[in-house]
Structure formats: C-alpha cells, structure tokens
Protein backbone atom coordinates (compact mmCIF):
# COMPACT_ATOMS: atom_id res chain seq x y z
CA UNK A 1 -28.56 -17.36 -29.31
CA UNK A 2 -26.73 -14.48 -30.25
CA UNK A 3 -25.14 -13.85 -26.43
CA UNK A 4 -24.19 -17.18 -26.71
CA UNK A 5 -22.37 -16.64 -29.83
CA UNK A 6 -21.11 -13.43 -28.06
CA UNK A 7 -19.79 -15.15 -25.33
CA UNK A 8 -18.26 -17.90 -27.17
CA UNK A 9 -16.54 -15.45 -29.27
CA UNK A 10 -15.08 -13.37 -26.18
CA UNK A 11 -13.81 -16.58 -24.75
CA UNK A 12 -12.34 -17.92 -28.11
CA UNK A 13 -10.77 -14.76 -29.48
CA UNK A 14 -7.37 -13.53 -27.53
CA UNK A 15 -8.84 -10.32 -26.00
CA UNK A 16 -6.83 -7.00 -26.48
CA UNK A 17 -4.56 -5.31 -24.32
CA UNK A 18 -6.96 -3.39 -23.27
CA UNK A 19 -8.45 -6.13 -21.25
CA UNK A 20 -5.77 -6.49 -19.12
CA UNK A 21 -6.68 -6.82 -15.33
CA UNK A 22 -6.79 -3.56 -12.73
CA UNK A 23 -3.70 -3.31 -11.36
CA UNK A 24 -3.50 -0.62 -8.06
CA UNK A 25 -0.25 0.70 -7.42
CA UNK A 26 1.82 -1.48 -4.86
CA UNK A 27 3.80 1.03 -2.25
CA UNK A 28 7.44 1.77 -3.65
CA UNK A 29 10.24 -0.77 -1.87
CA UNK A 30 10.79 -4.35 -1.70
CA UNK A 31 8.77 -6.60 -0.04
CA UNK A 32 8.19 -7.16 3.33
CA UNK A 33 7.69 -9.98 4.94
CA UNK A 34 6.23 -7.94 7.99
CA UNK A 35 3.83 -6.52 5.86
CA UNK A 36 2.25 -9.77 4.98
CA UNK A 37 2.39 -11.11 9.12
CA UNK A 38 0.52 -7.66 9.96
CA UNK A 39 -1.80 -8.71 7.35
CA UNK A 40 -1.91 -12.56 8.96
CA UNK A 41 -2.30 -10.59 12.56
CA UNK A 42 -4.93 -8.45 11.57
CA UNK A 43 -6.98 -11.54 10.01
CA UNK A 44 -6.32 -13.68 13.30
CA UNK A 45 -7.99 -11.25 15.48
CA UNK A 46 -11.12 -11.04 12.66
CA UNK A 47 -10.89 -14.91 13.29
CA UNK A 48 -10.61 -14.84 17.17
CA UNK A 49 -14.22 -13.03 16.71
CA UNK A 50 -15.85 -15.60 15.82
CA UNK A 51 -19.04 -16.23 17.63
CA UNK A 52 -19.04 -12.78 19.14
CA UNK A 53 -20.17 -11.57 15.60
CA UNK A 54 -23.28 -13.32 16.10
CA UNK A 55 -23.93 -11.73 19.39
CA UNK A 56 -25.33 -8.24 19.33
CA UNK A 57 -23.84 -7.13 22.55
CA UNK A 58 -20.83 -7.76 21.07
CA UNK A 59 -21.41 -5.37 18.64
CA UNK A 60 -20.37 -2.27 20.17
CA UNK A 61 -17.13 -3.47 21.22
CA UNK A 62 -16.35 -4.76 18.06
CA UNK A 63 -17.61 -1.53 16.14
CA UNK A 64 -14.72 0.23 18.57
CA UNK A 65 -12.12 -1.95 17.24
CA UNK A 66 -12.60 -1.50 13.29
CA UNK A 67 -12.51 2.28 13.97
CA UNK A 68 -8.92 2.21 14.86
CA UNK A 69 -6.02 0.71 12.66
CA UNK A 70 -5.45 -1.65 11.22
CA UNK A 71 -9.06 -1.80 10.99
CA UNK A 72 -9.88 1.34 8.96
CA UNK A 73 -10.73 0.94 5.54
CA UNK A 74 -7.29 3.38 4.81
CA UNK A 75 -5.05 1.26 6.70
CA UNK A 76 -6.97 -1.58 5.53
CA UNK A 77 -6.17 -0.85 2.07
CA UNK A 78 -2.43 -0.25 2.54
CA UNK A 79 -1.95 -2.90 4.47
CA UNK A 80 -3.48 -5.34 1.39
CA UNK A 81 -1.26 -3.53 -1.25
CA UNK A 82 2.33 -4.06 1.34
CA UNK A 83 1.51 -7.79 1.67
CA UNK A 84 0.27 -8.14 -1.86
CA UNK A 85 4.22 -7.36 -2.96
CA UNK A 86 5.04 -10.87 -0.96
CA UNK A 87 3.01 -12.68 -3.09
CA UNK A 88 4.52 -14.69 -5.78
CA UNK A 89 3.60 -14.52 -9.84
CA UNK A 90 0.06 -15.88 -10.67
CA UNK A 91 1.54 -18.34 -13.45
CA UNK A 92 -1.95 -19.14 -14.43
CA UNK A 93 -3.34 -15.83 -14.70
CA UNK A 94 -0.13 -14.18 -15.71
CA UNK A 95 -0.09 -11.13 -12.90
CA UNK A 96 1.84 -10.41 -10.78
CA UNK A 97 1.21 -8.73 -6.95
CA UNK A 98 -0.65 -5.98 -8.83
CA UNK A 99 -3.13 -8.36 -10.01
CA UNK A 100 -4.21 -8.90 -6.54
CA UNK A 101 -4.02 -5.54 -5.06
CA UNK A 102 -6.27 -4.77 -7.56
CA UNK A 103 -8.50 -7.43 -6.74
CA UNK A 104 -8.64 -5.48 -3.58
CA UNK A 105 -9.74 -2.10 -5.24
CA UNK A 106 -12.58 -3.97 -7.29
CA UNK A 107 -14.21 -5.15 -3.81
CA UNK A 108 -14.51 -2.05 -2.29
CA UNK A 109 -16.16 -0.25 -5.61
C-alpha cells in the first residue's frame, strides 16, 4: 500500500529539475540531413539481413561486417547523436534531439 501511495505521489507531484531526462551531447554544427540517411543506410543493410541472422553460417560474415564502420559501437554512437540533431522537438515530452541521443546512451549502460 505504501508503494502505491509512493507511486501515486511521484506521478501526481511535478517532479524537480533534477528529474530532467539524460541528455548526451549532440556534435557541434547544424544538422545534417546526411547524417540522418547514413543512419537510414546503415539500418537498411541491418534490414537486408534478415533471415541470414537466423542462419549460423551466416554468422561469420556478418560478425566481419559489424567490426568495421558504421558498425562499431564508436561510429555507432556518433552516427545516432548526428542524426538525432534532424529530429524535430518532442512536444509531448518536451526534449529536444538531446532527449533522444540520450535515449541512446541509456541502452548501451
């Protein structure tokens, strides 16, 4: 009972400043729009995959690939934070680009 009031409480009350979401540092510059189609590009050929990911002698070849960029979790992770600068405001969660860069950080932790 008393989580419950915990939790009620937490989602009544406006939370402080402190709660605001991570935020990882977007690359200096304006946005661009190549950024986001190497992004697109990179997630095409994940796509193109498909079945192969299923099939273990597939494995190797595909192992090969993610060792190179964009593949690697560095270029990976730069890559995210460029495109995440062409993404609009999130009205309903009041972030901007940031937000979602940071979303980024929090799934590799």
């Amino acid at each position: 009972m008393i989580g419950f009031g915990v939790g009620l409480v937490t989602t009544i009350v406006p939370q402080p400043s402190s709660a605001t979401p991570v935020r990882a540092p977007l690359p200096p510059g304006p946005a661009d729009p190549a950024d986001w189609d190497a992004l697109t590009k990179a997630a095409s050929t994940v796509e193109a995959w498909g079945e192969e990911l299923e099939e273990p002698a597939a494995w190797a070849g595909i192992a090969e690939l993610v060792k190179k960029a964009p593949f690697t979790q560095e270029s990976m992770d730069l890559m995210l934070r460029k495109a995440a600068k062409n993404l609009p405001a999130n009205a309903l969660l009041g972030s901007d680009a940031g937000y979602w860069a940071g979303v980024r950080v929090e799934v590799n932790v």
